[in-house]
ModelCIF file with pLDDT and N, C-alpha, C, O atoms, coordinates in Angstrom:
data_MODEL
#
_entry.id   MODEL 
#
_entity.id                         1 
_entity.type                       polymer 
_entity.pdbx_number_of_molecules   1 
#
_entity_poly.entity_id                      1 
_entity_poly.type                           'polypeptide(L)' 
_entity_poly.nstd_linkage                   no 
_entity_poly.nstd_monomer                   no 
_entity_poly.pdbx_seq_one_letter_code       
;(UNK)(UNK)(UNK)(UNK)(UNK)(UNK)(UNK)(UNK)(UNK)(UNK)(UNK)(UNK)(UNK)(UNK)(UNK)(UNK)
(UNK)(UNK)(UNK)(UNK)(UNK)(UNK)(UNK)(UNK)(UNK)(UNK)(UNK)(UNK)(UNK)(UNK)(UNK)(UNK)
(UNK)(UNK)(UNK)(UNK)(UNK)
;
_entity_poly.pdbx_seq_one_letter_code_can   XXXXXXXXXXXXXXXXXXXXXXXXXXXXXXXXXXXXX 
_entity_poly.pdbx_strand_id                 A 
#
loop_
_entity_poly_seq.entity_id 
_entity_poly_seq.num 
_entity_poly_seq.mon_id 
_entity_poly_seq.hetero 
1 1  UNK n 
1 2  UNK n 
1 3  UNK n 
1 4  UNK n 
1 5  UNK n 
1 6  UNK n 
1 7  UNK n 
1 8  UNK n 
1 9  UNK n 
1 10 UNK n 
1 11 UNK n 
1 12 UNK n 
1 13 UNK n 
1 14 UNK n 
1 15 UNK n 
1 16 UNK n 
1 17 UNK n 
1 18 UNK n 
1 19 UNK n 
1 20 UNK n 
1 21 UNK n 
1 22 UNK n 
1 23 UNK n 
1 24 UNK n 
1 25 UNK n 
1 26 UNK n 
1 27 UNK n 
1 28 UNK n 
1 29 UNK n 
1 30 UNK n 
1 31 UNK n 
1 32 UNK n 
1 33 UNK n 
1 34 UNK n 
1 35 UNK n 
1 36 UNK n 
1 37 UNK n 
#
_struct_asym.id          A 
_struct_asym.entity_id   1 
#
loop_
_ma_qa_metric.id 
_ma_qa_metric.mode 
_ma_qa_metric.name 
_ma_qa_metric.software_group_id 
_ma_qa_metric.type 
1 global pLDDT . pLDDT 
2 local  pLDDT . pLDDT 
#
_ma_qa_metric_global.metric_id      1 
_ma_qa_metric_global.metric_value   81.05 
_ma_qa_metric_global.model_id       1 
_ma_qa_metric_global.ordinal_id     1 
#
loop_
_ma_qa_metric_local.label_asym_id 
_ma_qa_metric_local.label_comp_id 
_ma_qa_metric_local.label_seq_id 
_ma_qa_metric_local.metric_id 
_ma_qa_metric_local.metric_value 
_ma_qa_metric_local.model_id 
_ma_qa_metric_local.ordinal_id 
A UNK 1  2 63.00 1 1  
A UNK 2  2 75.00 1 2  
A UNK 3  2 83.00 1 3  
A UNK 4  2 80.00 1 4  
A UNK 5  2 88.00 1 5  
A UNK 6  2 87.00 1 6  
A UNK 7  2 91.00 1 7  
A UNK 8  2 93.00 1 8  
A UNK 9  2 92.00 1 9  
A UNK 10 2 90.00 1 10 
A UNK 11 2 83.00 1 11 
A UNK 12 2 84.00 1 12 
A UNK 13 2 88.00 1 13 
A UNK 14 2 83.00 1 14 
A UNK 15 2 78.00 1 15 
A UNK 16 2 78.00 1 16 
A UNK 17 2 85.00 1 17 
A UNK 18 2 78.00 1 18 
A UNK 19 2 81.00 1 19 
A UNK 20 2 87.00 1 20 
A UNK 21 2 88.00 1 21 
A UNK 22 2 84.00 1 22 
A UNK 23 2 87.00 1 23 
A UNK 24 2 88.00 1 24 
A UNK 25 2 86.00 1 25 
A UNK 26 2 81.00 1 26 
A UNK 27 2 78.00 1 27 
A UNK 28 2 78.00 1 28 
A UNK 29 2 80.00 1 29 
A UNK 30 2 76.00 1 30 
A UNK 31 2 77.00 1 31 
A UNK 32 2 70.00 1 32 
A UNK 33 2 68.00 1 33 
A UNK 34 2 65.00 1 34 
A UNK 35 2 69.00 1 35 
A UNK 36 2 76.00 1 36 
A UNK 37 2 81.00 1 37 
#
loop_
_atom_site.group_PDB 
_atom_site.id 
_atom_site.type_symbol 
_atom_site.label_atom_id 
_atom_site.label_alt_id 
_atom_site.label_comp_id 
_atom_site.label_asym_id 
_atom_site.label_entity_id 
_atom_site.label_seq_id 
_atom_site.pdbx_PDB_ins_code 
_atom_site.Cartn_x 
_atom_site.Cartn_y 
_atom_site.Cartn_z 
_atom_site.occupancy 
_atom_site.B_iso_or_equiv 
_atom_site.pdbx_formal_charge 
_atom_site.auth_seq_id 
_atom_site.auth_comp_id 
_atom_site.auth_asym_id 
_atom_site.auth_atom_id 
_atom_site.pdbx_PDB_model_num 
ATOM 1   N N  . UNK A 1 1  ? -170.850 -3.401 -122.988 1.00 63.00 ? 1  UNK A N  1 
ATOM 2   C CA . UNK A 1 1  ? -171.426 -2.879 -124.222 1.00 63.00 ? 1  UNK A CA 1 
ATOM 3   C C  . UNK A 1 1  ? -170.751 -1.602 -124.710 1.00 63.00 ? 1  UNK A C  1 
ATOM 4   O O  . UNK A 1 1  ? -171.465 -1.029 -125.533 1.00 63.00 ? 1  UNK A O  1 
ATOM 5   N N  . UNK A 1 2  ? -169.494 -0.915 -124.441 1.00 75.00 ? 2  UNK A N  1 
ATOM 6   C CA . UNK A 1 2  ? -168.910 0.069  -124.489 1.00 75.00 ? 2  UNK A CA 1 
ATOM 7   C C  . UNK A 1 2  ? -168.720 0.558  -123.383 1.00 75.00 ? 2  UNK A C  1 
ATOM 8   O O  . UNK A 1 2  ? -169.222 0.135  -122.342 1.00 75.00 ? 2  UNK A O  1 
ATOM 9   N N  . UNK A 1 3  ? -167.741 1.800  -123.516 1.00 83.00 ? 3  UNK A N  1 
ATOM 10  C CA . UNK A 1 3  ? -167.311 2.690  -122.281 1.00 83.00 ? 3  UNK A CA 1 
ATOM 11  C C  . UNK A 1 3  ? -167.836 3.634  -121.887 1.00 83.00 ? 3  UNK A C  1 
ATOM 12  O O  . UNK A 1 3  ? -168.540 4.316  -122.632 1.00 83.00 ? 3  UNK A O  1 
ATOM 13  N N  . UNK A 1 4  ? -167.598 3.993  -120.352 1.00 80.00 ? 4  UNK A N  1 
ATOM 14  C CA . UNK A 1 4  ? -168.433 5.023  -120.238 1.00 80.00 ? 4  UNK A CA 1 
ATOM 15  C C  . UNK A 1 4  ? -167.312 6.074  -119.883 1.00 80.00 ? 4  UNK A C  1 
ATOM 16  O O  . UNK A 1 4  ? -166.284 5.667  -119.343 1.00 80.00 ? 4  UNK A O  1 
ATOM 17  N N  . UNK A 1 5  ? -167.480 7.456  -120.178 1.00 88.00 ? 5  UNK A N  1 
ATOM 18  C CA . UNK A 1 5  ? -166.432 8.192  -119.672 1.00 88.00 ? 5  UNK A CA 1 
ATOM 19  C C  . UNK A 1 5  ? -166.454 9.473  -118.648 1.00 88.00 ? 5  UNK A C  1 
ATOM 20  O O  . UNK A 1 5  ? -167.307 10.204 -119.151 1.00 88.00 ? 5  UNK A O  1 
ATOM 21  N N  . UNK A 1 6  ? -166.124 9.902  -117.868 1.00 87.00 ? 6  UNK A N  1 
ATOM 22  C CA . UNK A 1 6  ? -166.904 10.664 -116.759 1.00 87.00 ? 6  UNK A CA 1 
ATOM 23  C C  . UNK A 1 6  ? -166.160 11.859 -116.787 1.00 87.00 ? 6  UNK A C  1 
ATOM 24  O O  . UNK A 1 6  ? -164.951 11.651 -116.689 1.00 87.00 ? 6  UNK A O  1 
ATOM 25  N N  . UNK A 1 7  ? -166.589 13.430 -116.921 1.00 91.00 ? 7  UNK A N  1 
ATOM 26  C CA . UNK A 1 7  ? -165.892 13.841 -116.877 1.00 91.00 ? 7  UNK A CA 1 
ATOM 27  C C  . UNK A 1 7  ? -166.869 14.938 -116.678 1.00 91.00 ? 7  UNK A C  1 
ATOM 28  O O  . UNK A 1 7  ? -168.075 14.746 -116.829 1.00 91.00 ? 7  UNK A O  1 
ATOM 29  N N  . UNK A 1 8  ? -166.186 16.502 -116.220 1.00 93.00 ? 8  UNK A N  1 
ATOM 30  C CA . UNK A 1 8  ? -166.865 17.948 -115.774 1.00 93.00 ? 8  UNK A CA 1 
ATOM 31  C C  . UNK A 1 8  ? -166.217 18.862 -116.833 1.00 93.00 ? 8  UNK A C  1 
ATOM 32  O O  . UNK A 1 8  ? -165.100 19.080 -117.303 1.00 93.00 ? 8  UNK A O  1 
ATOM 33  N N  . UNK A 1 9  ? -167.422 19.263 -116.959 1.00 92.00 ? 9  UNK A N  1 
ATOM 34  C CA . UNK A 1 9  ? -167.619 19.979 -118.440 1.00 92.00 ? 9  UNK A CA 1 
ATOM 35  C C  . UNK A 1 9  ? -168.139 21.347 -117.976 1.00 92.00 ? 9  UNK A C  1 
ATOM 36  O O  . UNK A 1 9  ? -169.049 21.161 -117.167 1.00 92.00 ? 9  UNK A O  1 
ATOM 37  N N  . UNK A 1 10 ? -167.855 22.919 -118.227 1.00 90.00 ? 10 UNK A N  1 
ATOM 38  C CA . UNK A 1 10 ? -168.601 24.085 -118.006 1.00 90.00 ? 10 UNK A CA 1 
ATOM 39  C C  . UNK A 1 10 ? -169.962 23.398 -118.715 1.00 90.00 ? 10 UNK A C  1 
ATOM 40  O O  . UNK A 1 10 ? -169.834 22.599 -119.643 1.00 90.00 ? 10 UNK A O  1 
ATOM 41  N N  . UNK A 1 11 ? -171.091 23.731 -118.263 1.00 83.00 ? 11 UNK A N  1 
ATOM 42  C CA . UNK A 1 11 ? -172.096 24.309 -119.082 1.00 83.00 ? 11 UNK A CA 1 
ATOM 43  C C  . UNK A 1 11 ? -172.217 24.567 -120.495 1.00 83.00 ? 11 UNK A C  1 
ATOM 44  O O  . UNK A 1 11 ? -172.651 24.002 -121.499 1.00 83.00 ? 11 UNK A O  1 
ATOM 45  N N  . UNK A 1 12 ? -171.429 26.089 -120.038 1.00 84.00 ? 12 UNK A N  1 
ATOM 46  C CA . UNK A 1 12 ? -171.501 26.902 -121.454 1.00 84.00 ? 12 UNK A CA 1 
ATOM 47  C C  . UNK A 1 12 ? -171.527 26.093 -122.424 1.00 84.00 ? 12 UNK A C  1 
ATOM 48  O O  . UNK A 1 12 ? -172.550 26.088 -123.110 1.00 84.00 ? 12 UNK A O  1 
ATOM 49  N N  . UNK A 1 13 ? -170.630 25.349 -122.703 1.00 88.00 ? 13 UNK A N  1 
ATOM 50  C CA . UNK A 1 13 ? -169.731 24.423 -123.512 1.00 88.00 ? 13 UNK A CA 1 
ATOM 51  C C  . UNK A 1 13 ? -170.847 22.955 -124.183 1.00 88.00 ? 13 UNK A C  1 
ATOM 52  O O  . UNK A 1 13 ? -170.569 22.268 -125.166 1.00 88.00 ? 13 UNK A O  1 
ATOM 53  N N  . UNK A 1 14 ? -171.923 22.831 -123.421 1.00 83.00 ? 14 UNK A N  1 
ATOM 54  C CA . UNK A 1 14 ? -172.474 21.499 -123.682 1.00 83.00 ? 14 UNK A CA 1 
ATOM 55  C C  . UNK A 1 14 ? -174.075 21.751 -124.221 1.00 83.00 ? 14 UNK A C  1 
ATOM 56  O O  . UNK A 1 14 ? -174.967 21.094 -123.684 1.00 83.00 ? 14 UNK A O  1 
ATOM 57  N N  . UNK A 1 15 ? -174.370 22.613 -125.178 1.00 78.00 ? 15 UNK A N  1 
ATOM 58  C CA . UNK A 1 15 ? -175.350 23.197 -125.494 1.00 78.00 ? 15 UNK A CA 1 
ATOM 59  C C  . UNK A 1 15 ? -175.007 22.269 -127.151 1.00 78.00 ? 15 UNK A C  1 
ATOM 60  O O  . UNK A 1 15 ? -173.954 22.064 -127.753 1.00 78.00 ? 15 UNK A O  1 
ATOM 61  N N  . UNK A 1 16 ? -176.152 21.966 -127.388 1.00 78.00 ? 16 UNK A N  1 
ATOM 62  C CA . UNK A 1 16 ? -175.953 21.131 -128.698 1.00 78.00 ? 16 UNK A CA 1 
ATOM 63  C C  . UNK A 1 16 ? -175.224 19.801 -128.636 1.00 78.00 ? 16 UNK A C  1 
ATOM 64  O O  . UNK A 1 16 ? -175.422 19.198 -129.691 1.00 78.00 ? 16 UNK A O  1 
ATOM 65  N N  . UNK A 1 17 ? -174.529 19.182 -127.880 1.00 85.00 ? 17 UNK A N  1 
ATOM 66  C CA . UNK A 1 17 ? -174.153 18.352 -127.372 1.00 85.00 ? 17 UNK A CA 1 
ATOM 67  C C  . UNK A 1 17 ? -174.109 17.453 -127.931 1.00 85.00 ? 17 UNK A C  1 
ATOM 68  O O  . UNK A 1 17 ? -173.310 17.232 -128.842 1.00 85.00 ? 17 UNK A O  1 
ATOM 69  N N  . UNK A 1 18 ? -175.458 16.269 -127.284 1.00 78.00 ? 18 UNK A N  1 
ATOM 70  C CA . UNK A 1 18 ? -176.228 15.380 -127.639 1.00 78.00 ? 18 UNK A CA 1 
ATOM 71  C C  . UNK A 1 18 ? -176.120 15.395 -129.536 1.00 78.00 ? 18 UNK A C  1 
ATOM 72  O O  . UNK A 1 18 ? -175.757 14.265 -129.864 1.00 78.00 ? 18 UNK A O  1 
ATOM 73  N N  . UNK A 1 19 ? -176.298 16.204 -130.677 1.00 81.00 ? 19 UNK A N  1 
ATOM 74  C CA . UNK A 1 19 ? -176.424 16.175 -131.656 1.00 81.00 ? 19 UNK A CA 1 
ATOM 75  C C  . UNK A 1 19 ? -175.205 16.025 -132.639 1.00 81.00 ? 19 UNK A C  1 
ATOM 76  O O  . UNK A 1 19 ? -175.125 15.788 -133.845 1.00 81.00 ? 19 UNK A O  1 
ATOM 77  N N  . UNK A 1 20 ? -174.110 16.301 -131.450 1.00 87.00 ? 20 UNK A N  1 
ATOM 78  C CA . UNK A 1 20 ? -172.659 16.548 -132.252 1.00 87.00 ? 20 UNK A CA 1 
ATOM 79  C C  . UNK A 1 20 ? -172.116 14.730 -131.538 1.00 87.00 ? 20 UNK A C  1 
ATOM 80  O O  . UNK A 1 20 ? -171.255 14.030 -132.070 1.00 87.00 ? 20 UNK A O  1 
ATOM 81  N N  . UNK A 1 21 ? -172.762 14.421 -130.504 1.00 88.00 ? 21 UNK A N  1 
ATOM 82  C CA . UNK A 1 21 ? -172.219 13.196 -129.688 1.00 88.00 ? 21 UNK A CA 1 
ATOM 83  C C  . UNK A 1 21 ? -172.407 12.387 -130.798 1.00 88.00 ? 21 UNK A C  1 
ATOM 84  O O  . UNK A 1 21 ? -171.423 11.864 -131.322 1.00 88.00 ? 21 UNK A O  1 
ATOM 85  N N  . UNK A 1 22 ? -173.746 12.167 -131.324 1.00 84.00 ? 22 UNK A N  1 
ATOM 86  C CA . UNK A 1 22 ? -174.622 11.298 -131.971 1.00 84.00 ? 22 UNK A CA 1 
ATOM 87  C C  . UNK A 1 22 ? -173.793 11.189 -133.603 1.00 84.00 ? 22 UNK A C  1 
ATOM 88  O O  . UNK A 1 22 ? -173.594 10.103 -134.149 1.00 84.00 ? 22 UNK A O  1 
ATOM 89  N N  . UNK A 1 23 ? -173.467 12.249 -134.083 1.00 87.00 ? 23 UNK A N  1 
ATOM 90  C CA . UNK A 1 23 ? -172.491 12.225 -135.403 1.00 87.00 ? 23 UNK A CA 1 
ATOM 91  C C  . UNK A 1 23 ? -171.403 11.730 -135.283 1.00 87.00 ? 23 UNK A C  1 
ATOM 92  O O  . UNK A 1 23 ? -170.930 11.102 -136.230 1.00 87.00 ? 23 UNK A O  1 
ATOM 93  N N  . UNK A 1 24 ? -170.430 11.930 -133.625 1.00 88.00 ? 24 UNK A N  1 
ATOM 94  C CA . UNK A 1 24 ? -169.317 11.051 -133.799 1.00 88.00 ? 24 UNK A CA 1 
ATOM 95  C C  . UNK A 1 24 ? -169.284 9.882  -133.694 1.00 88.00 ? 24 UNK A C  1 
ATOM 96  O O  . UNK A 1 24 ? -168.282 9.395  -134.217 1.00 88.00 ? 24 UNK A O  1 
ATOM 97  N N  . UNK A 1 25 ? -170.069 9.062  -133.157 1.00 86.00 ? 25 UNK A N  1 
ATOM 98  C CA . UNK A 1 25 ? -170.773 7.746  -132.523 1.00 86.00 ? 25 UNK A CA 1 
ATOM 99  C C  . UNK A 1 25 ? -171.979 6.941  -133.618 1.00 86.00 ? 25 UNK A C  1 
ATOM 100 O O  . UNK A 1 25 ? -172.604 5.889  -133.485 1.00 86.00 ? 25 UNK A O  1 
ATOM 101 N N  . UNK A 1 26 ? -171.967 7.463  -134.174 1.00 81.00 ? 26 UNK A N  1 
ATOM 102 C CA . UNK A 1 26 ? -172.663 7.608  -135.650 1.00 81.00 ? 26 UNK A CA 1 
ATOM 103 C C  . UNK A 1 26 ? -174.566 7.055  -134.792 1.00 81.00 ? 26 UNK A C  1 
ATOM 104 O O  . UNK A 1 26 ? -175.466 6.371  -135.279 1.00 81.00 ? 26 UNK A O  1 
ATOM 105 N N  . UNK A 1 27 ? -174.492 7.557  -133.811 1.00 78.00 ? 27 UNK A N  1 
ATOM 106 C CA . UNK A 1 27 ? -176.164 7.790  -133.419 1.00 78.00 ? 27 UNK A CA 1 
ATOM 107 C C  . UNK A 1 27 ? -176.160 6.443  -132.175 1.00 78.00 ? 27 UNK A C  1 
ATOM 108 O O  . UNK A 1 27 ? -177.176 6.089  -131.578 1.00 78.00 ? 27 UNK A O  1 
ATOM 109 N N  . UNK A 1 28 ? -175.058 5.954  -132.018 1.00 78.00 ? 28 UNK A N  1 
ATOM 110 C CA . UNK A 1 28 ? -174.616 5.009  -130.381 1.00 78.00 ? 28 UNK A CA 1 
ATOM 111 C C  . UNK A 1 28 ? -174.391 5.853  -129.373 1.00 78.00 ? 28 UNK A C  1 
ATOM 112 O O  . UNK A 1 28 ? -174.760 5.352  -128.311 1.00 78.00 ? 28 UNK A O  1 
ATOM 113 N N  . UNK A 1 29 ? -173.818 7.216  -129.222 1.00 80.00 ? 29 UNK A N  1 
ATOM 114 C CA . UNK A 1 29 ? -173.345 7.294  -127.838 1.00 80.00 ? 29 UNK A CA 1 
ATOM 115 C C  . UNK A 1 29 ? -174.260 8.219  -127.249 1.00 80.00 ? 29 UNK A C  1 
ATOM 116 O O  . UNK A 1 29 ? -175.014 8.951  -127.890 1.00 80.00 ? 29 UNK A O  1 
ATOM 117 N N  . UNK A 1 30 ? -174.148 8.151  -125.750 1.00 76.00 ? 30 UNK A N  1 
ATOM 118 C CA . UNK A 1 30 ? -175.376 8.848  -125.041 1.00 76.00 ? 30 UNK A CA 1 
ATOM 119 C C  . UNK A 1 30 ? -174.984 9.516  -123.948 1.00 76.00 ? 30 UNK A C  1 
ATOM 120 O O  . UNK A 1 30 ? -173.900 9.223  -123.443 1.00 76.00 ? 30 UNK A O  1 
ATOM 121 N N  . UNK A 1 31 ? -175.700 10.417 -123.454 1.00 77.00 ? 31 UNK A N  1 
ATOM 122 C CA . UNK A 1 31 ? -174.769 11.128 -122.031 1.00 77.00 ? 31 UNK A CA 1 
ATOM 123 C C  . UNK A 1 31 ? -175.943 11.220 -121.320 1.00 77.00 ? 31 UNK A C  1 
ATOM 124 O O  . UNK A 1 31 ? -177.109 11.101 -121.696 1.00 77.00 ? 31 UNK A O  1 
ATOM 125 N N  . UNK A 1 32 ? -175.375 11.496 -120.015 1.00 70.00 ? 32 UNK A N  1 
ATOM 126 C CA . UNK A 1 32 ? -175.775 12.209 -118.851 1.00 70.00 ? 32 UNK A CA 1 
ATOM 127 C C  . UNK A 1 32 ? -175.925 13.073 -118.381 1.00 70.00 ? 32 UNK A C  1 
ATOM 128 O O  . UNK A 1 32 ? -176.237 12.402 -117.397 1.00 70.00 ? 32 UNK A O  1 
ATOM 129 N N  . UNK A 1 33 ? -176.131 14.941 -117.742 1.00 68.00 ? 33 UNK A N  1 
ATOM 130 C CA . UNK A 1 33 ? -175.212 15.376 -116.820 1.00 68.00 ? 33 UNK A CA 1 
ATOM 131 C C  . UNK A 1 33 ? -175.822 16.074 -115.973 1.00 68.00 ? 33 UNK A C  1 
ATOM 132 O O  . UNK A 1 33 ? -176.834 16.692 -116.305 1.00 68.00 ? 33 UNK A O  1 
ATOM 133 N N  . UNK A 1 34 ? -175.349 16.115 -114.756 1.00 65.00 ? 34 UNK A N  1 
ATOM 134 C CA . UNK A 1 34 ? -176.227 17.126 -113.570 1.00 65.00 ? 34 UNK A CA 1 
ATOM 135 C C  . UNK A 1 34 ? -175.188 18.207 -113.182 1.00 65.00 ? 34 UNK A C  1 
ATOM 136 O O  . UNK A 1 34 ? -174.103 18.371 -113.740 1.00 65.00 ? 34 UNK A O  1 
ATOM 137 N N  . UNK A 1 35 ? -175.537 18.709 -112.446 1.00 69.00 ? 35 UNK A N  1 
ATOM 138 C CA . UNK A 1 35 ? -174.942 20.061 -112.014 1.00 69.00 ? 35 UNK A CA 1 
ATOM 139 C C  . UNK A 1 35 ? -173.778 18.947 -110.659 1.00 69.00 ? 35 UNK A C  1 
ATOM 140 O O  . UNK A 1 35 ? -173.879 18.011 -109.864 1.00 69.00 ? 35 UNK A O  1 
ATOM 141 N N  . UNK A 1 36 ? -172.629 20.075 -111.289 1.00 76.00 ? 36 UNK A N  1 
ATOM 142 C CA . UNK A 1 36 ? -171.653 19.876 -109.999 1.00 76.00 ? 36 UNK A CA 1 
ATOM 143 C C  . UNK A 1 36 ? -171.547 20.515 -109.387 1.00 76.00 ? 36 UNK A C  1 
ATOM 144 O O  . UNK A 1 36 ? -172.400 20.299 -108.527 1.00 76.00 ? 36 UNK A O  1 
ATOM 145 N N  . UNK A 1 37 ? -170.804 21.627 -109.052 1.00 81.00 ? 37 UNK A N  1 
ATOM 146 C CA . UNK A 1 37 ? -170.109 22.704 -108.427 1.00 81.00 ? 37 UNK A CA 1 
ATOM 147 C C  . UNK A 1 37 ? -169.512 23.947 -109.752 1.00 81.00 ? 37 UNK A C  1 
ATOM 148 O O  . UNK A 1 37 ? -168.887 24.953 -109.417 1.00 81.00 ? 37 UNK A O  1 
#
């Protein structure tokens, strides 16, 4: 049903996220993320 893509991201960086994901994906793509290291 599409790709998934995995990748480590700071934090800082993923604040608003979800809302900017949803505009490029035009309201399809979805994430995940937990704490790594």
């Amino acid at each position: 049903t599409g790709v998934r893509v995995k990748a480590d991201v700071p934090l800082s960086e993923m604040f608003g996220y979800i809302g900017h994901l949803r505009t490029i994906t035009s309201g399809r793509g979805q994430f995940s993320m937990e704490f790594s290291h």
